[in-house]
Protein backbone atom coordinates (compact mmCIF):
# COMPACT_ATOMS: atom_id res chain seq x y z
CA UNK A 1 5.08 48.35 -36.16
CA UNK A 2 4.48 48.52 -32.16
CA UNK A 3 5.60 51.51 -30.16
CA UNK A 4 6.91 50.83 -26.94
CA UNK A 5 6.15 53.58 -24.75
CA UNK A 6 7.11 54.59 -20.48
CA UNK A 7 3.54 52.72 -18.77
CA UNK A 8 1.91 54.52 -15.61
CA UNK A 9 3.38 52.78 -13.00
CA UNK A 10 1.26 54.30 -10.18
CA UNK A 11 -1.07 57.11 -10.04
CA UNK A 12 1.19 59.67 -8.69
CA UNK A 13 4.09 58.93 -10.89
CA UNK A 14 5.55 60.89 -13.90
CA UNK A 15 8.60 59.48 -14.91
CA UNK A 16 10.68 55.87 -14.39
CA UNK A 17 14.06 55.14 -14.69
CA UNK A 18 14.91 52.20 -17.83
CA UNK A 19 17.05 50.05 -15.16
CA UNK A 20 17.20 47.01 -18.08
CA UNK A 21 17.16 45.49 -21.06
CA UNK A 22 16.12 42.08 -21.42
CA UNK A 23 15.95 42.14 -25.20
CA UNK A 24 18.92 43.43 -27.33
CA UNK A 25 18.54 46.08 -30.00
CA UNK A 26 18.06 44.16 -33.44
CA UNK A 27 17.20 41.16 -31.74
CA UNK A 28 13.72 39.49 -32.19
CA UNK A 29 11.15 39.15 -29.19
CA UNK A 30 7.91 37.40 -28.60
CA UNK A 31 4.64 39.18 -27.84
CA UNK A 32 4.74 38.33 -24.00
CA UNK A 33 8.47 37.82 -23.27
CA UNK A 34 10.38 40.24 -21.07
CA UNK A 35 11.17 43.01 -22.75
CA UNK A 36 12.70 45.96 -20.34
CA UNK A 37 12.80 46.71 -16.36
CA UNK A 38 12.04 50.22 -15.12
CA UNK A 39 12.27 51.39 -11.13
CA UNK A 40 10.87 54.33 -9.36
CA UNK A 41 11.16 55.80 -5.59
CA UNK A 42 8.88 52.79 -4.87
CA UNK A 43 8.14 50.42 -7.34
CA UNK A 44 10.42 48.10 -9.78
CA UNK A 45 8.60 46.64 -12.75
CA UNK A 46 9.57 43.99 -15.81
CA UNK A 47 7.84 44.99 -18.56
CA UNK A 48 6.65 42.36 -21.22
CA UNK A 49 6.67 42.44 -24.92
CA UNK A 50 3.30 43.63 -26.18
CA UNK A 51 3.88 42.30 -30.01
CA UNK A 52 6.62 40.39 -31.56
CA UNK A 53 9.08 41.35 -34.29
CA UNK A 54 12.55 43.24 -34.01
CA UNK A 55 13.10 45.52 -31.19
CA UNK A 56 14.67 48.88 -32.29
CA UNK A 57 15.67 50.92 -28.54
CA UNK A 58 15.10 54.36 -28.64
CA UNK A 59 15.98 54.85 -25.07
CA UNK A 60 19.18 54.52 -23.34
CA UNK A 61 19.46 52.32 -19.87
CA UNK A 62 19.99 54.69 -16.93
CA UNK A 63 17.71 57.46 -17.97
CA UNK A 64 14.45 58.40 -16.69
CA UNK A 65 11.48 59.08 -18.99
CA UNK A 66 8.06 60.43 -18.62
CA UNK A 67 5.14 58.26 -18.76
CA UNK A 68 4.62 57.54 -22.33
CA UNK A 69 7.84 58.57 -23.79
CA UNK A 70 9.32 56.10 -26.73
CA UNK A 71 11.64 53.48 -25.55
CA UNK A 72 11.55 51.26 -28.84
CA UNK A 73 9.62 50.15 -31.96
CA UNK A 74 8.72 46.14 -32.36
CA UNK A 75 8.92 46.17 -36.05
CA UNK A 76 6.99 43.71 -37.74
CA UNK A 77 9.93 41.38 -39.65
């Protein structure tokens, strides 16, 4: 099992927003592939995979999370 957690974006930054998914909840991803999208004041980022298995969200599109808050487990199936 993988956790997927909020990265640093930038030094000053505390939280992003989870703009997109790229990967559907129960739905299997490779270690690489696009996984989510987040966005700050200044910065959009895609966000890639960092192990493959089943991706279980544990954060909902739309919200903003601190930096290294859950957003999903890769589960290793």
């Amino acid at each position: 099992m993988t956790e997927v957690r909020m990265p640093k974006p930038g030094d000053a930054i505390t939280e992003a927003e989870l703009t997109g998914r790229y990967v559907a909840d129960g739905a299997r991803v490779a270690e690489g592939d696009l996984l989510y999208q987040i966005a700050t004041d200044k910065v959009e980022m895609d966000i890639e995979a960092p192990a493959s298995g089943v991706v279980v969200w544990k954060a909902d599109v739309g919200n903003s999370y601190d930096v290294g808050s859950l957003l999903a487990i890769i589960e290793d199936k």
